[in-house]
C-alpha atoms as a PDB file:
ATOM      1  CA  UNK A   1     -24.528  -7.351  10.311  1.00  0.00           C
ATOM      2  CA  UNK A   2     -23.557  -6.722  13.735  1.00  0.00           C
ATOM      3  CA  UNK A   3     -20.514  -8.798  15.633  1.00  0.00           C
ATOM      4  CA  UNK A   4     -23.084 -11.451  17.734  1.00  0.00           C
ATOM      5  CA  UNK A   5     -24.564 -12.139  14.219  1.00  0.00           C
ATOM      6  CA  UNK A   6     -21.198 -12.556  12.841  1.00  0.00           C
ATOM      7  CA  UNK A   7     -19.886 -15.187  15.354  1.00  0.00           C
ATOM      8  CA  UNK A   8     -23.364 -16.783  15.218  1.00  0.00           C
ATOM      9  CA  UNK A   9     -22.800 -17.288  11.445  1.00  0.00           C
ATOM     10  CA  UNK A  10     -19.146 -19.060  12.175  1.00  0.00           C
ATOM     11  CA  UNK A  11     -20.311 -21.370  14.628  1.00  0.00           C
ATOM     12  CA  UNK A  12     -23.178 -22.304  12.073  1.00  0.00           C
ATOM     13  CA  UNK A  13     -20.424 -22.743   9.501  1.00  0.00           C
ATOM     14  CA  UNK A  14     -17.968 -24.614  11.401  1.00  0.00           C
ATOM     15  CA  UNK A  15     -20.745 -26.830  12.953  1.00  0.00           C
ATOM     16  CA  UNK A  16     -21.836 -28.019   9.237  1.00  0.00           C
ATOM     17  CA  UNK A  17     -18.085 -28.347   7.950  1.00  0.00           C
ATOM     18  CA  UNK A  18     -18.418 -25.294   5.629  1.00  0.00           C
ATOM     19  CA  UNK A  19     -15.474 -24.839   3.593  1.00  0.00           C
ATOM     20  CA  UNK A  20     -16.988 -21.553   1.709  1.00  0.00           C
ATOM     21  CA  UNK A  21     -19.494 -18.910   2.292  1.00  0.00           C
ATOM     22  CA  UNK A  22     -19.936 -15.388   0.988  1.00  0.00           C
ATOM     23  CA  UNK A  23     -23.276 -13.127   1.875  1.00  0.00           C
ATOM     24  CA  UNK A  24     -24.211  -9.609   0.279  1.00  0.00           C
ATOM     25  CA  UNK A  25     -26.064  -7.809   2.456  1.00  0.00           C
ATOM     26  CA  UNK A  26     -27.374  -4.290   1.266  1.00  0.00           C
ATOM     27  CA  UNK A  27     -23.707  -2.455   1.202  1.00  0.00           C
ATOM     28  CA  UNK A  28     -21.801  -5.354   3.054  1.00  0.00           C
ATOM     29  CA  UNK A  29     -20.451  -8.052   1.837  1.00  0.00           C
ATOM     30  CA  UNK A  30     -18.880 -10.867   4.012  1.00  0.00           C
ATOM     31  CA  UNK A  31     -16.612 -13.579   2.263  1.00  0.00           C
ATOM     32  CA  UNK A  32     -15.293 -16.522   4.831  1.00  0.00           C
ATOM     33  CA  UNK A  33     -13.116 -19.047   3.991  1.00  0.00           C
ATOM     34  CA  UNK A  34     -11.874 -21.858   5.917  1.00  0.00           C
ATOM     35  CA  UNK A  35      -8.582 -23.604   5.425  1.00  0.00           C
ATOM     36  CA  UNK A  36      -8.632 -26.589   7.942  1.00  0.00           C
ATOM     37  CA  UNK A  37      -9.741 -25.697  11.191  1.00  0.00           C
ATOM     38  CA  UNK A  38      -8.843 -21.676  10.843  1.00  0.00           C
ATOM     39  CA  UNK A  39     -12.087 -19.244  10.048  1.00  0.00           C
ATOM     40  CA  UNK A  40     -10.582 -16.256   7.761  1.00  0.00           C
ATOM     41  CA  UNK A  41     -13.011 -14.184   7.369  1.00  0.00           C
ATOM     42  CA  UNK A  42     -13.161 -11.027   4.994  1.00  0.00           C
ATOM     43  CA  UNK A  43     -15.161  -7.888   5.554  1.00  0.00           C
ATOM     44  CA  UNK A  44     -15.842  -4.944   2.617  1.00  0.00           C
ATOM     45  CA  UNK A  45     -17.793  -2.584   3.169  1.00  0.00           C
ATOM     46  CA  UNK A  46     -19.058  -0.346   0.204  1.00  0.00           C
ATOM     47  CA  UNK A  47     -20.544   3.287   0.698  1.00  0.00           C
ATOM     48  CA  UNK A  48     -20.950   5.646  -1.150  1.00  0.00           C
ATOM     49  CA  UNK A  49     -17.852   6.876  -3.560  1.00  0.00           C
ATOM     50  CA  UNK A  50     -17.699   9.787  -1.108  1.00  0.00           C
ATOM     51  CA  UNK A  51     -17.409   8.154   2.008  1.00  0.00           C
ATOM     52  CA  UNK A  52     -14.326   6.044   3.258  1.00  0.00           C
ATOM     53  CA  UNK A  53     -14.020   3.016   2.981  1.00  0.00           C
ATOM     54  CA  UNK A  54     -14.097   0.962   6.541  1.00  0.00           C
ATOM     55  CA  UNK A  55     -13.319  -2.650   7.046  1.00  0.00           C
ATOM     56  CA  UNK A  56     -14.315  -3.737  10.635  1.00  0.00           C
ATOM     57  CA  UNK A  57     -11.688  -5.996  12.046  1.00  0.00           C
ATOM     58  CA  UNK A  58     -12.086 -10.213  11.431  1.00  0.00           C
ATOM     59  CA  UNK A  59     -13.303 -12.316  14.132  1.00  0.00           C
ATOM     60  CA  UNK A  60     -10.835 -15.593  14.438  1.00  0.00           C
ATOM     61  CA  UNK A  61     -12.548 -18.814  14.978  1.00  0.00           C
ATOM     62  CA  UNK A  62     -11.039 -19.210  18.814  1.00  0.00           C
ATOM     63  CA  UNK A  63     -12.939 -15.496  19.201  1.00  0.00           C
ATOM     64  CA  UNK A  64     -16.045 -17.458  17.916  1.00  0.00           C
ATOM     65  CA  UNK A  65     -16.059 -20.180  20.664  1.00  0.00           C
ATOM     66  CA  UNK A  66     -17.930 -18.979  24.062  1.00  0.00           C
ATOM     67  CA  UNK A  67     -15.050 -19.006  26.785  1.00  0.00           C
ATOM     68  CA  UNK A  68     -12.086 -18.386  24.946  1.00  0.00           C
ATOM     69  CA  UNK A  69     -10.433 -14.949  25.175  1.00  0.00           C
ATOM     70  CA  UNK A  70      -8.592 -13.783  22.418  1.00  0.00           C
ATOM     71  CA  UNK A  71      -6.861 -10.416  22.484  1.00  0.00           C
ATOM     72  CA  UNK A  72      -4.775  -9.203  25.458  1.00  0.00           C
ATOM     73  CA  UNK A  73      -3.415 -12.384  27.016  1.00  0.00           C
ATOM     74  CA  UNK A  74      -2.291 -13.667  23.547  1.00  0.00           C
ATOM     75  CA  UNK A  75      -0.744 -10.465  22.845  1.00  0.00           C
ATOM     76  CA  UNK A  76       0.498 -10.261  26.693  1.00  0.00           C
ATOM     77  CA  UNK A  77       2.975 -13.413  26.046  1.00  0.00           C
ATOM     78  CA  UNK A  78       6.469 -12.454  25.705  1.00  0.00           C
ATOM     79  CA  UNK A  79       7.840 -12.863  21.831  1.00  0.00           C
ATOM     80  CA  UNK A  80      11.222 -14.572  21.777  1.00  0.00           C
ATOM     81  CA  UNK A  81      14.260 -12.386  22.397  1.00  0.00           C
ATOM     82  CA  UNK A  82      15.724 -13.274  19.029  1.00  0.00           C
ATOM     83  CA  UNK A  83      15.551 -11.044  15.993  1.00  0.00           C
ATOM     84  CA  UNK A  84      13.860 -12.529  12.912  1.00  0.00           C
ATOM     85  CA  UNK A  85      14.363 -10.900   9.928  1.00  0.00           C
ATOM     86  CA  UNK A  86      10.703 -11.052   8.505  1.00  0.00           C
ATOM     87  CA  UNK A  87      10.114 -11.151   4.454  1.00  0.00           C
ATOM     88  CA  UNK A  88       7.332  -9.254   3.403  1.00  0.00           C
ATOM     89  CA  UNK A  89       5.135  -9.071   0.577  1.00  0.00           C
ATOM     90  CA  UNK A  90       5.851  -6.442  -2.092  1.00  0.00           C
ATOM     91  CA  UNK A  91       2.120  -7.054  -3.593  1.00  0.00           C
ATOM     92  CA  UNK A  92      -1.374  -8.171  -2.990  1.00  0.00           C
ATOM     93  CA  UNK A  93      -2.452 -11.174  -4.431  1.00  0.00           C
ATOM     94  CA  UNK A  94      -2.396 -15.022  -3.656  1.00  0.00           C
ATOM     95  CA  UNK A  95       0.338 -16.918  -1.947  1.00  0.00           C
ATOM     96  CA  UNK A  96       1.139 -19.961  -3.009  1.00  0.00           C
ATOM     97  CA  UNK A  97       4.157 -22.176  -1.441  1.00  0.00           C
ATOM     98  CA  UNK A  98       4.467 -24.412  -4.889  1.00  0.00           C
ATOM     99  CA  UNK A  99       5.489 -24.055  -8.872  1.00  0.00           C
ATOM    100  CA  UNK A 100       2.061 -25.484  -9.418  1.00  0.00           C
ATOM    101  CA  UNK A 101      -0.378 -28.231  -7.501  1.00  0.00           C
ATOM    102  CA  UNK A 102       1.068 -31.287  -6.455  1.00  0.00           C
ATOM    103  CA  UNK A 103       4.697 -29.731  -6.578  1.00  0.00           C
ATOM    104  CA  UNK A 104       6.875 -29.456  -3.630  1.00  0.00           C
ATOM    105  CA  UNK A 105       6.877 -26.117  -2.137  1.00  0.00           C
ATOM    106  CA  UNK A 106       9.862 -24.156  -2.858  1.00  0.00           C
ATOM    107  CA  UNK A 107      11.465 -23.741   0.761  1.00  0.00           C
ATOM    108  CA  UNK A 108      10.612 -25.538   4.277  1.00  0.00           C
ATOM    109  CA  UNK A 109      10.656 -24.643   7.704  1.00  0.00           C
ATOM    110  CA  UNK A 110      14.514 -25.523   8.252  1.00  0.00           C
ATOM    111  CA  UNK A 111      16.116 -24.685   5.031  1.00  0.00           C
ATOM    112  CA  UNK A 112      19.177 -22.401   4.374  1.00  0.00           C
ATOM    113  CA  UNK A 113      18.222 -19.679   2.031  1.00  0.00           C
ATOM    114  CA  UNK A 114      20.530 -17.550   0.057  1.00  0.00           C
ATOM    115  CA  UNK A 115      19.508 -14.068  -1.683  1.00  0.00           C
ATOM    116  CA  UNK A 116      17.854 -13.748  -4.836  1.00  0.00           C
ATOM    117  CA  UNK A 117      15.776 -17.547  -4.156  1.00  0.00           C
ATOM    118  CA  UNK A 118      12.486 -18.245  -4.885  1.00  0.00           C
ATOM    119  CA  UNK A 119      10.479 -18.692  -1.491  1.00  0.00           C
ATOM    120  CA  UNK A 120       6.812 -18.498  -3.489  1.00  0.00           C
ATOM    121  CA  UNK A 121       4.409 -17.166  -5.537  1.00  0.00           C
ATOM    122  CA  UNK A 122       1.830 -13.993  -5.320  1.00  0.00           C
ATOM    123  CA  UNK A 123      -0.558 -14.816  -7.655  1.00  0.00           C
ATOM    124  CA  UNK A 124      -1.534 -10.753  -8.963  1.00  0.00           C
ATOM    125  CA  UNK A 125      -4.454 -10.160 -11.915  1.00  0.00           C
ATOM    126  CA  UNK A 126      -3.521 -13.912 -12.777  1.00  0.00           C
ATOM    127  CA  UNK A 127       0.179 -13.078 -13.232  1.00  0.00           C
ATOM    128  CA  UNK A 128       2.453 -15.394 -11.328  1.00  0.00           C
ATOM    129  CA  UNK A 129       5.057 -13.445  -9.009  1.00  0.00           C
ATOM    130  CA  UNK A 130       8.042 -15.325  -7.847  1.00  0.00           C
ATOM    131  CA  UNK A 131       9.253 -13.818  -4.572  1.00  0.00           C
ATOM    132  CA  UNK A 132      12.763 -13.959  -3.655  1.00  0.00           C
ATOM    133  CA  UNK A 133      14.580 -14.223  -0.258  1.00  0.00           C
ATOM    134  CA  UNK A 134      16.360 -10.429   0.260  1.00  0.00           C
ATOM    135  CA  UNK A 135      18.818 -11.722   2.840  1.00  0.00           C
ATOM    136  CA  UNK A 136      20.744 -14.918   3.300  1.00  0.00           C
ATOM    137  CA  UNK A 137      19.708 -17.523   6.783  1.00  0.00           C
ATOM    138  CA  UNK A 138      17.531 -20.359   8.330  1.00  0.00           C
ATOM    139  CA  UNK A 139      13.590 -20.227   7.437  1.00  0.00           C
ATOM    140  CA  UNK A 140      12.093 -20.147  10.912  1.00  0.00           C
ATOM    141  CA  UNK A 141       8.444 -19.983  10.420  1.00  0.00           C
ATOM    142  CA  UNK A 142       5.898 -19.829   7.183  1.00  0.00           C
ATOM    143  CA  UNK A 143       3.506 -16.884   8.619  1.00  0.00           C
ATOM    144  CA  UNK A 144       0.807 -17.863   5.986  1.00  0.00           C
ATOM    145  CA  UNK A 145      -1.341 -20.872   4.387  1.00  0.00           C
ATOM    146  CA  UNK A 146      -1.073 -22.129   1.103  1.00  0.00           C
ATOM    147  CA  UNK A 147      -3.858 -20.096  -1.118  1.00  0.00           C
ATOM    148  CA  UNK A 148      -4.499 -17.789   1.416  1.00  0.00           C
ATOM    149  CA  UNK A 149      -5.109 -13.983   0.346  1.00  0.00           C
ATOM    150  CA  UNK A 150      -2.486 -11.665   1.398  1.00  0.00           C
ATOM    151  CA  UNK A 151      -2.034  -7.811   1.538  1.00  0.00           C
ATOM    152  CA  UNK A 152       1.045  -5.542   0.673  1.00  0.00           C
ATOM    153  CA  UNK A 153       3.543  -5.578   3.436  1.00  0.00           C
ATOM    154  CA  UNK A 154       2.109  -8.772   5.112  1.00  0.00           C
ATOM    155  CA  UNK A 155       4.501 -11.064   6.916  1.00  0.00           C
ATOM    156  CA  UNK A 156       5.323 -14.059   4.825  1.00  0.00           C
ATOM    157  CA  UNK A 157       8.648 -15.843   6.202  1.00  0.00           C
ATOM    158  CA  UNK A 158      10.361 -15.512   9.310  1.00  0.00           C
ATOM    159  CA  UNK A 159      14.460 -16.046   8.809  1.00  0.00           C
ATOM    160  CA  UNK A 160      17.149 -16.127  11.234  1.00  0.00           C
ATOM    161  CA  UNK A 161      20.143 -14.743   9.234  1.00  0.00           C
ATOM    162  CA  UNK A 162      23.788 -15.885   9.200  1.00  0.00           C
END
């Protein structure tokens, strides 16, 4: 599946309010999942044991939409001069913001955090993992969604410390 099929395939989906796709395709396999108005799509790619294994980059849904560039100018705009300490995820798994459904989510955009408390849960092989704030200030910014996958070492919280 080349990249002009891809984006055709995200308009389609976004066009008929698609919450959920996945396609197998010989050895690709494309998984997209929409949370709100965001496209996050995933790409794996399986050759042979032998070969390595490659995992083309995801196309955003403002990427998908003729006219808009993505890329250089929204890298090219200056990042605040003030240092975030950023809280990263020691696993892969599922974030989740809550205890359970319907709960309040542990910490808000606002909050003063100390160490050692609970700012969510990575969901791992259907083990729930709290993780805990390592250093003590305001929560800036949630980088991620509520249910969204996330890799080791992903960005989580942004905190301004004390």
């Amino acid at each position: 599946m080349n990249q002009k099929e891809l984006k055709e395939l995200i308009e389609f989906l976004i066009e008929k309010d698609i919450a959920e796709f996945e396609l197998e395709r010989g050895d690709v396999k494309v998984k997209i999942k929409r949370a709100g108005q965001s496209v996050e799509p995933h790409f794996i790619a399986m050759p042979p044991a032998s070969a390595a294994m490659a995992i083309p980059a995801p196309v955003s849904a403002a990427a998908s939409k003729p006219g808009n560039v993505v890329g250089v100018a929204a890298a090219a705009e200056p990042e605040p001069e003030e240092a975030l300490h950023i809280v990263r995820s020691p696993i892969v798994g599922t974030f989740y913001e809550a205890p359970s459904p319907g709960s309040p989510p542990f910490v808000k955009v606002g909050d003063l955090l100390e160490v050692g408390q609970v700012l969510c849960i990575v969901e791992a092989m259907k083990l729930m993992n709290e993780i805990e704030c390592d250093a003590a200030g305001e929560l800036v910014k949630k980088l991620v969604t509520n249910g969204q996958p996330i890799e080791y070492g992903q960005e989580l919280f942004a905190l301004r410390l004390k």
